[in-house]
Protein backbone atom coordinates (compact mmCIF):
# COMPACT_ATOMS: atom_id res chain seq x y z
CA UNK A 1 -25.50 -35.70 -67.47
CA UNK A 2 -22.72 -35.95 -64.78
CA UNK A 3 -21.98 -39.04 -62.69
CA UNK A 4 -23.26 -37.26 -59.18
CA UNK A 5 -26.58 -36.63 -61.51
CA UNK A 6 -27.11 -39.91 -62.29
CA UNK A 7 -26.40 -40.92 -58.56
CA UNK A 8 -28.46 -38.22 -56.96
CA UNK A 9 -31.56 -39.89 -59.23
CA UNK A 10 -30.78 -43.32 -58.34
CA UNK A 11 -31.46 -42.17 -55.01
CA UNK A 12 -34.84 -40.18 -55.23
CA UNK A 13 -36.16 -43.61 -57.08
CA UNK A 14 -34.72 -45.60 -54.22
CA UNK A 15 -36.33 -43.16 -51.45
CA UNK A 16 -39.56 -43.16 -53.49
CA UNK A 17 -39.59 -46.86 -53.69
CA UNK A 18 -39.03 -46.75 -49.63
CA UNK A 19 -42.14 -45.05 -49.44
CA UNK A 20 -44.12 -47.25 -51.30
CA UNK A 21 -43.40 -50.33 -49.55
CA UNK A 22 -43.72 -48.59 -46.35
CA UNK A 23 -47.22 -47.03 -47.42
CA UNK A 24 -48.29 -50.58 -48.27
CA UNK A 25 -46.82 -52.50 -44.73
CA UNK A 26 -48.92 -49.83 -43.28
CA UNK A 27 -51.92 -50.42 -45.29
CA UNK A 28 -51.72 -54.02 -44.60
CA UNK A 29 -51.03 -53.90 -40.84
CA UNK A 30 -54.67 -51.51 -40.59
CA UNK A 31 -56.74 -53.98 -43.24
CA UNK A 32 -54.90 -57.48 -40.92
CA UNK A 33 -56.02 -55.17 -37.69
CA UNK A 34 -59.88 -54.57 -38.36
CA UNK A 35 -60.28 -58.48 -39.97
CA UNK A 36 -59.25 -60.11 -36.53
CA UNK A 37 -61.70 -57.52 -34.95
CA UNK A 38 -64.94 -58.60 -36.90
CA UNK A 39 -65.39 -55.27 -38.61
CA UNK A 40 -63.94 -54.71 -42.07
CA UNK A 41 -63.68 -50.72 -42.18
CA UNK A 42 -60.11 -49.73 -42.81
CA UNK A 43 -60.52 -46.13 -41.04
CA UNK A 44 -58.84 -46.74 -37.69
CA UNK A 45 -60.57 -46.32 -34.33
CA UNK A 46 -60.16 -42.53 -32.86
CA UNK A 47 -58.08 -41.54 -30.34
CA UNK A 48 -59.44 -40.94 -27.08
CA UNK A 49 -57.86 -37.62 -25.51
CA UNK A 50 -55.87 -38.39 -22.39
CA UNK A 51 -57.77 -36.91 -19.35
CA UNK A 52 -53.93 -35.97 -17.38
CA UNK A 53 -52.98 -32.36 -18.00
CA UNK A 54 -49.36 -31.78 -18.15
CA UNK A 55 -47.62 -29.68 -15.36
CA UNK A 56 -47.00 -26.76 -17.56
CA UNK A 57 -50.07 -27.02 -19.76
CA UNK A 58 -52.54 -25.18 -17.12
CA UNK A 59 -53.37 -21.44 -15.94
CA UNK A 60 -51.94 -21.88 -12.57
CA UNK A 61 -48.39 -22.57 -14.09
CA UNK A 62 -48.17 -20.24 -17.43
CA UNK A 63 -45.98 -17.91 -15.72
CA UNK A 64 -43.24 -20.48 -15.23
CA UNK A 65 -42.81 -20.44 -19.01
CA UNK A 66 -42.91 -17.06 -19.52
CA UNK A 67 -41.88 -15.00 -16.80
CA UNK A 68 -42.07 -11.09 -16.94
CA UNK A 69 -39.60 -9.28 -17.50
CA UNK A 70 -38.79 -5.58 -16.13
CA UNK A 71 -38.96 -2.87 -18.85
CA UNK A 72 -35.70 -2.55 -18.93
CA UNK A 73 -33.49 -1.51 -22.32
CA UNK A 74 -31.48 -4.63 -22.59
CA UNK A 75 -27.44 -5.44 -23.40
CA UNK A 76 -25.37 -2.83 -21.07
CA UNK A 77 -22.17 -1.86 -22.71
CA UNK A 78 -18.97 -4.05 -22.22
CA UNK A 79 -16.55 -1.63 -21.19
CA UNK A 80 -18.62 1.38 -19.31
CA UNK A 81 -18.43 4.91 -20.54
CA UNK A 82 -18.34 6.23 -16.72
CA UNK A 83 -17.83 5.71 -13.10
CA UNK A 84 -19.03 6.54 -9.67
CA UNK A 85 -17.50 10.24 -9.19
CA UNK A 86 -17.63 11.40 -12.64
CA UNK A 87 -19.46 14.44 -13.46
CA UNK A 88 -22.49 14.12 -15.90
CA UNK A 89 -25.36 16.17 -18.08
CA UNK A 90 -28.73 14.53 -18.53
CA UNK A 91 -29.08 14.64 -22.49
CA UNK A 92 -32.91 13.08 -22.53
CA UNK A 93 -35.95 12.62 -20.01
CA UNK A 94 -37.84 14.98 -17.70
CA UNK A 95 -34.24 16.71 -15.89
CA UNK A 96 -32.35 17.46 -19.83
CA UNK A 97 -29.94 19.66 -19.22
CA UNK A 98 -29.07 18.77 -15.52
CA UNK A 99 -25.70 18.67 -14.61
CA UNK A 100 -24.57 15.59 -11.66
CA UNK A 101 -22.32 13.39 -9.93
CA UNK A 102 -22.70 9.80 -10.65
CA UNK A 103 -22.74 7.91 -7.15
CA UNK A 104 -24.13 4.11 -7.50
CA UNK A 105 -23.97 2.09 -10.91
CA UNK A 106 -25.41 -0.80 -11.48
CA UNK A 107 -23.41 -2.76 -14.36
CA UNK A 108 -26.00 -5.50 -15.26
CA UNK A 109 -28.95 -3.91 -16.11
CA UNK A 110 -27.00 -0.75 -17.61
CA UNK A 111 -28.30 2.02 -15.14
CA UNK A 112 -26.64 4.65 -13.04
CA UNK A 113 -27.85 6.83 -9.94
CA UNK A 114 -26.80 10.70 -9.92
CA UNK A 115 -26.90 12.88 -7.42
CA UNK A 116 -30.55 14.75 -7.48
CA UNK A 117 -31.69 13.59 -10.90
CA UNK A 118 -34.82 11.68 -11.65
CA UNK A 119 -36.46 12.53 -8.11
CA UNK A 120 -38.94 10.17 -7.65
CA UNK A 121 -41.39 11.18 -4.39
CA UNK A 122 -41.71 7.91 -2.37
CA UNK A 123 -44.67 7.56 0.81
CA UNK A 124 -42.90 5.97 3.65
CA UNK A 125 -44.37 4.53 6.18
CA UNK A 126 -43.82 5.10 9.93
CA UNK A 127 -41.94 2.72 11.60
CA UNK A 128 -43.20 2.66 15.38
CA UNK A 129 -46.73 3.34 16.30
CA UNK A 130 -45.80 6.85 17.78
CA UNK A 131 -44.32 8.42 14.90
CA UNK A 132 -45.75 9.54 11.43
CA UNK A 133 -44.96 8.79 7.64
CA UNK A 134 -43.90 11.01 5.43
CA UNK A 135 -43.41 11.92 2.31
CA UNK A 136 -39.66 11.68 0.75
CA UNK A 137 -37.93 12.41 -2.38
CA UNK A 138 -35.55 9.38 -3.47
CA UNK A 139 -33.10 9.41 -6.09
CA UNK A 140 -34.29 6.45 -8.72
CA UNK A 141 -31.77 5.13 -11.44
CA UNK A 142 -31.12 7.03 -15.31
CA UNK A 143 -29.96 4.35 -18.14
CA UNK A 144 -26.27 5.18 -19.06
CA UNK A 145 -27.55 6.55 -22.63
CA UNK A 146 -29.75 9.19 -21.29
CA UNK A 147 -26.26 10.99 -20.12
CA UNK A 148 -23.23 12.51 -21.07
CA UNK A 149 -19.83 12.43 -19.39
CA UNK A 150 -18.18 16.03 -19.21
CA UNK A 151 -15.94 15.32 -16.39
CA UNK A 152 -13.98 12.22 -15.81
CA UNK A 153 -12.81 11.58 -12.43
CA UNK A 154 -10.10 9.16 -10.58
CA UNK A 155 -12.24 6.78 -8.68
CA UNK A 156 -11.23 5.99 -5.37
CA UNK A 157 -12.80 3.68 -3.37
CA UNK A 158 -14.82 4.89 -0.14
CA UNK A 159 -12.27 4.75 3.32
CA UNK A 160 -14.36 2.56 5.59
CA UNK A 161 -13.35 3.32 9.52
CA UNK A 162 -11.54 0.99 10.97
CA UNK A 163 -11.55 -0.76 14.00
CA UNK A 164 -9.12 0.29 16.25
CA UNK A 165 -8.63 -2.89 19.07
C-alpha cells in the first residue's frame, strides 16, 4: 500500500475514535442530567413546540416567497433580430401568414407590437357620466419567435416638435 493509503486510514480510525468519545461525553452528560433530577430514565424530556409562528411560515405571507410570475417565455435574445420599422410575417399563432410593421418592442420580456396583429377587443369604459363605453380593438404584444423579418429597415428615431420661444 502507498504512503497517502496508509495516511488516509490513520485518519478514518482517528475520526472514528472522535466519535466514540463524543458519543460517550454525550451519554454521560444525559445519565449526570436525569440523576440530579431524581428520575433515572436516560430518554430525555420532549421538546415542547414553540407557540411563535415565524413571519413567513403563515397563509397570509406565502406569496412573499413565491411570487407569481407572468406566463411569459423567458431569456429574450442578447442582440435582437429586429427593430421598430422593420417589416415582418407572423410564422405561428391565430394571424400566420400576416404581413406587419413592427412599432413598440419591449426588450426585457422579449415581445414586440405590430401594426394590426394579435387584435385583442378591449371594453372601455366611459370616462364622464354623459358619454358611453365602447368596445375597441387594441393591438396586444407577439413574442419575437412567433415572427419573421423580411424587410429590414434604418431606424430613425421619431422628430418630436419643438418648442419654438
Amino acid at each position: 500500500d502507498t504512503p497517502m493509503a496508509a495516511h488516509r486510514d490513520s485518519w478514518t480510525i482517528a475520526s472514528l475514535a472522535l466519535n466514540i468519545v463524543l458519543a460517550m461525553a454525550m451519554l454521560f452528560s444525559l445519565y449526570a442530567s436525569s440523576e440530579s433530577r431524581g428520575d433515572l430514565s436516560m430518554m430525555p424530556k420532549t421538546v415542547q413546540p414553540s407557540t411563535q409562528v415565524t413571519p413567513f411560515t403563515t397563509a397570509v405571507n406565502f406569496h412573499r416567497r413565491f411570487k407569481f410570475q407572468p406566463r411569459r417565455k423567458p431569456n429574450p435574445p442578447r442582440k435582437w433580430p429586429m427593430k421598430v420599422g422593420d417589416k415582418v410575417q407572423v410564422i405561428a399563432g391565430n394571424d400566420k401568414g400576416k404581413e406587419s410593421e413592427i412599432t413598440k418592442v419591449y426588450r426585457k420580456t422579449g415581445y414586440v407590437v405590430c401594426k394590426d396583429v394579435n387584435m385583442k377587443t378591449k371594453h372601455q369604459r366611459a370616462q364622464q357620466e354623459g358619454e358611453t363605453g365602447a368596445i375597441i380593438q387594441i393591438e396586444h404584444p407577439i413574442h419575437h419567435s412567433n415572427l419573421k423579418v423580411t424587410e429590414r429597415s434604418v431606424y430613425q428615431k421619431p422628430v418630436q416638435a419643438e418648442a419654438t420661444a
